[in-house]
Protein backbone atom coordinates (compact mmCIF):
# COMPACT_ATOMS: atom_id res chain seq x y z
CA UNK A 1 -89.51 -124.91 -53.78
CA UNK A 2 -90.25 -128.49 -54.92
CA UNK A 3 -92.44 -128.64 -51.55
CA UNK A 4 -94.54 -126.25 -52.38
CA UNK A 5 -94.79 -126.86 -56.23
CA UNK A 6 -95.98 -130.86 -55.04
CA UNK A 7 -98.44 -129.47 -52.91
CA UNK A 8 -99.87 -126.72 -55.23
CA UNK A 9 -100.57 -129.35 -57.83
CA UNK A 10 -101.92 -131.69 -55.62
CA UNK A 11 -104.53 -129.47 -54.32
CA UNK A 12 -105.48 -128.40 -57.64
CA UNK A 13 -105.60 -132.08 -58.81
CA UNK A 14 -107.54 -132.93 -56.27
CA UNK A 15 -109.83 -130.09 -56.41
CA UNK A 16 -110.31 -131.58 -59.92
CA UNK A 17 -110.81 -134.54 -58.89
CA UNK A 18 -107.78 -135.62 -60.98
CA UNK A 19 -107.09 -139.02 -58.28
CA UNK A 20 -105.03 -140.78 -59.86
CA UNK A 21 -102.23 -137.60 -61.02
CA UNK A 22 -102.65 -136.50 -56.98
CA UNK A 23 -100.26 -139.53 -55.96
CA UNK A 24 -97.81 -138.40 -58.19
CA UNK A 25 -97.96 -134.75 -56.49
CA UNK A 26 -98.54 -136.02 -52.86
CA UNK A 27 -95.66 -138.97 -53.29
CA UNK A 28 -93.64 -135.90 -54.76
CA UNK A 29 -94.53 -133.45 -51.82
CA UNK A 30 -93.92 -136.58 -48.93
CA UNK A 31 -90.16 -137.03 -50.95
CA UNK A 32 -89.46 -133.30 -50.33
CA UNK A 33 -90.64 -132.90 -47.00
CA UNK A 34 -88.45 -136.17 -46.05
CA UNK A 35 -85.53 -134.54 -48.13
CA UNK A 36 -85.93 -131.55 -45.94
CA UNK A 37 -86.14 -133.01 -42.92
CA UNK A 38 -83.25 -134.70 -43.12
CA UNK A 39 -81.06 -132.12 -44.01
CA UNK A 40 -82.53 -130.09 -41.19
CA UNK A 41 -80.83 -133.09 -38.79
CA UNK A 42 -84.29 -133.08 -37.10
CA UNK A 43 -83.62 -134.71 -33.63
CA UNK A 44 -80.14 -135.45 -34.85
CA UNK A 45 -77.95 -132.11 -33.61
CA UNK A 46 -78.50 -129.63 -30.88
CA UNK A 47 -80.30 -126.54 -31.60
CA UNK A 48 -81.68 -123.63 -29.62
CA UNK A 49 -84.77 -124.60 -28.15
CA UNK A 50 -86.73 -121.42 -30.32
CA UNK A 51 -85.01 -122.92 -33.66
CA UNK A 52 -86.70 -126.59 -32.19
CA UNK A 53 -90.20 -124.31 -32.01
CA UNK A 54 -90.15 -122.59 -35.09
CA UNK A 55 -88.29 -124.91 -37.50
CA UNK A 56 -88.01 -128.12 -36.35
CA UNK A 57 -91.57 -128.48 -35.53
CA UNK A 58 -93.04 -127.22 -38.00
CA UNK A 59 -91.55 -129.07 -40.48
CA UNK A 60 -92.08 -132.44 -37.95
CA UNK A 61 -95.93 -131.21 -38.44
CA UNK A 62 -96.02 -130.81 -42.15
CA UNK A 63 -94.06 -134.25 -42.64
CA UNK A 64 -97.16 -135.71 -40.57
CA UNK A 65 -99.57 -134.41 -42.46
CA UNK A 66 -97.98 -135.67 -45.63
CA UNK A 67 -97.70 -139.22 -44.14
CA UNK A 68 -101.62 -139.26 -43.07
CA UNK A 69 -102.46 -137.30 -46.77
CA UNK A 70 -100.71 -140.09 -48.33
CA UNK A 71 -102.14 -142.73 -46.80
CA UNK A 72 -105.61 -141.31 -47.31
CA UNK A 73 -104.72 -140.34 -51.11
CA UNK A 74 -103.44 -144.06 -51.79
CA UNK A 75 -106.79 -144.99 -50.28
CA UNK A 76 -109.05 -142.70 -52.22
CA UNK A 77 -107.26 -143.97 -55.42
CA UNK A 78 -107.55 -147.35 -55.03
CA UNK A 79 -111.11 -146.60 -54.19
CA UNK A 80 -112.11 -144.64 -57.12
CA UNK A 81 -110.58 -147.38 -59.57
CA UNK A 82 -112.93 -149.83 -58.45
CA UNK A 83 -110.96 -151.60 -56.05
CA UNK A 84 -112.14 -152.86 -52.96
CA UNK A 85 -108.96 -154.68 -51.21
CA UNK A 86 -109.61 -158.63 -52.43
CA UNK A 87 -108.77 -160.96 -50.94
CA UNK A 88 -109.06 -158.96 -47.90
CA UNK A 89 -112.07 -156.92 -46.32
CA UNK A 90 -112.02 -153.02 -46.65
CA UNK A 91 -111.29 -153.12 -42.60
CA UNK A 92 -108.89 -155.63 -42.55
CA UNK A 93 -106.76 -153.19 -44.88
CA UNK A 94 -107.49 -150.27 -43.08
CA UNK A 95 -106.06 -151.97 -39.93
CA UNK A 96 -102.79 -152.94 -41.75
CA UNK A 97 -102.43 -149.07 -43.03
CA UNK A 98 -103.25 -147.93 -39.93
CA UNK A 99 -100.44 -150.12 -38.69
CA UNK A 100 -97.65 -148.98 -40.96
CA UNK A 101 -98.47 -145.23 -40.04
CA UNK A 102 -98.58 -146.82 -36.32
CA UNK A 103 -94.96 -148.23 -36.75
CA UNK A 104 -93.72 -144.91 -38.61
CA UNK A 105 -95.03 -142.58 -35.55
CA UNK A 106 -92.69 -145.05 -33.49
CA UNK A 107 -89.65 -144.84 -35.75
CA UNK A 108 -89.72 -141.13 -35.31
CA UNK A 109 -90.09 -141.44 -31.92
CA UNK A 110 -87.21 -143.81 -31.17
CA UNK A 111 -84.79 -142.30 -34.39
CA UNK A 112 -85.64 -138.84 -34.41
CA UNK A 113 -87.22 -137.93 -30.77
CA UNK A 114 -90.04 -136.80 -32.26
CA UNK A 115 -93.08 -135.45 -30.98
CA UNK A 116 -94.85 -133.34 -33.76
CA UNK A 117 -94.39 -136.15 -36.01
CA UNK A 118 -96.14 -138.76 -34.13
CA UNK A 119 -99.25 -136.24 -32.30
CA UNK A 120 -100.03 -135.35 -36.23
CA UNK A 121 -100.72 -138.87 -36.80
CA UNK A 122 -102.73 -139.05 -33.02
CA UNK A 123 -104.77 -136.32 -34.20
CA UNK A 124 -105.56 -138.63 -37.45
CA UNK A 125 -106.22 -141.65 -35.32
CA UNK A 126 -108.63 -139.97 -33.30
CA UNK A 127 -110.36 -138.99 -35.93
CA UNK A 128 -110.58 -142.32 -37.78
CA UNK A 129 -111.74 -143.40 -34.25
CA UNK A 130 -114.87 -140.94 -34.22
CA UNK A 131 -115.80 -141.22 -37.79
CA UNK A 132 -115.37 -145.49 -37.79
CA UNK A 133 -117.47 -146.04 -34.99
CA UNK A 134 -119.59 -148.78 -36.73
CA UNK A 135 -116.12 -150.33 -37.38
CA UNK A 136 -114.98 -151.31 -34.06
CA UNK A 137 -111.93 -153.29 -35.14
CA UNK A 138 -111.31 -150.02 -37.26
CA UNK A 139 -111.89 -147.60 -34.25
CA UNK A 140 -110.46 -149.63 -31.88
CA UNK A 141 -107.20 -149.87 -33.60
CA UNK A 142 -107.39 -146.34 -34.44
CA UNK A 143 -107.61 -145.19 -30.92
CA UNK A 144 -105.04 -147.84 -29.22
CA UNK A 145 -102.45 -146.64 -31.92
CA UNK A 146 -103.40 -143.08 -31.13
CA UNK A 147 -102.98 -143.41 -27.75
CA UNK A 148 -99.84 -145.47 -27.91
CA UNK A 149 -98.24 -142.79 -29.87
CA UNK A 150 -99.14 -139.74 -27.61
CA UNK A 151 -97.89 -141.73 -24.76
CA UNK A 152 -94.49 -142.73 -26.19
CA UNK A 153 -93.68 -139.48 -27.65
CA UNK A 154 -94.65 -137.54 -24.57
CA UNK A 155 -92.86 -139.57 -22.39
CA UNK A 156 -89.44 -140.15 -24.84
CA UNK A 157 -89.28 -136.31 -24.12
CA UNK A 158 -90.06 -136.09 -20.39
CA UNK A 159 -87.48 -138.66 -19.64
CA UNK A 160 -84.76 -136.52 -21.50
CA UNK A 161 -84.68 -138.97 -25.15
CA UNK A 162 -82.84 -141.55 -23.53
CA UNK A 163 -84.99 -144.48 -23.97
CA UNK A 164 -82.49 -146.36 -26.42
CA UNK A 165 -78.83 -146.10 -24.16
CA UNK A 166 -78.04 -147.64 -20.93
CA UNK A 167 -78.48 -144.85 -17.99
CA UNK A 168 -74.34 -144.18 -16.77
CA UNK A 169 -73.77 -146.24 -13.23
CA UNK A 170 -73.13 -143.54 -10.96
CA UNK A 171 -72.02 -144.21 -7.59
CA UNK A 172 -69.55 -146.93 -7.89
């Protein structure tokens, strides 16, 4: 209920153009969604692989888009109150957020075996990549983090999510 409360004012805030009060509702939302997903056990117990489909990844979706609409909300605040990231450049910053998204896709990979998770923030990536093209350290980092991430979480699952123990001797 809280969810869905969070996200209801948010996009009404932010259909009013209300910036500042929308990172109250999307923090809110991103707290619910993580409470959520952690009582869910998401990664963390074995469920039927239809529960995985229609529970589990949805909720590993929405999480993702919360993470990217925070990022972009915190952005679009600073933004509209005049701020413009000094000492650093505007693209230095955006590298360092892109970063910390980069680092929570791989989290969820290696804590959570996630997949949905870290693809939602590949689909961002990519798109920062298109739209920053006159921004190559922008796009570049963009699309190696994007890549990265669709590459780890793909293959954490096709090697069975055992990346992080030791493979049994057998034979001996």
């Amino acid at each position: 209920m809280a969810a869905n409360l969070f996200n209801t004012a948010w996009i009404l805030l932010w259909h009013n153009l209300a910036f500042p009060l929308t990172l109250v509702a999307i923090l809110g939302l991103l707290i619910s969604l993580i409470a959520i997903y952690l009582l869910l056990g998401v990664g963390k117990s074995q469920r039927p692989r239809v529960e995985k489909l229609l529970v589990e990844m949805p909720f590993s979706i929405y999480l993702g888009w919360a993470t990217v609409a925070v990022v972009a909300n915190v952005t679009q605040v600073l933004y509209a109150v005049g701020w413009r990231g000094a000492p650093l450049t505007e693209p230095a910053w955006a590298v360092i957020m892109l970063l910390i998204a980069g680092v929570l896709g791989v989290l969820m990979i290696l804590r959570h075996k996630e997949l949905a998770y870290p693809l939602v923030l590949t689909w961002a990536f990519v798109g920062i990549w298109v739209k920053q093209g006159q921004e190559p350290l922008v796009a570049v980092t963009a699309l190696v983090l994007g890549i990265l991430l669709a590459v780890l979480g793909v293959g954490k699952q096709l090697t069975g999510n055992s990346w992080s123990r030791s493979a049994p001797l057998r034979g001996r």
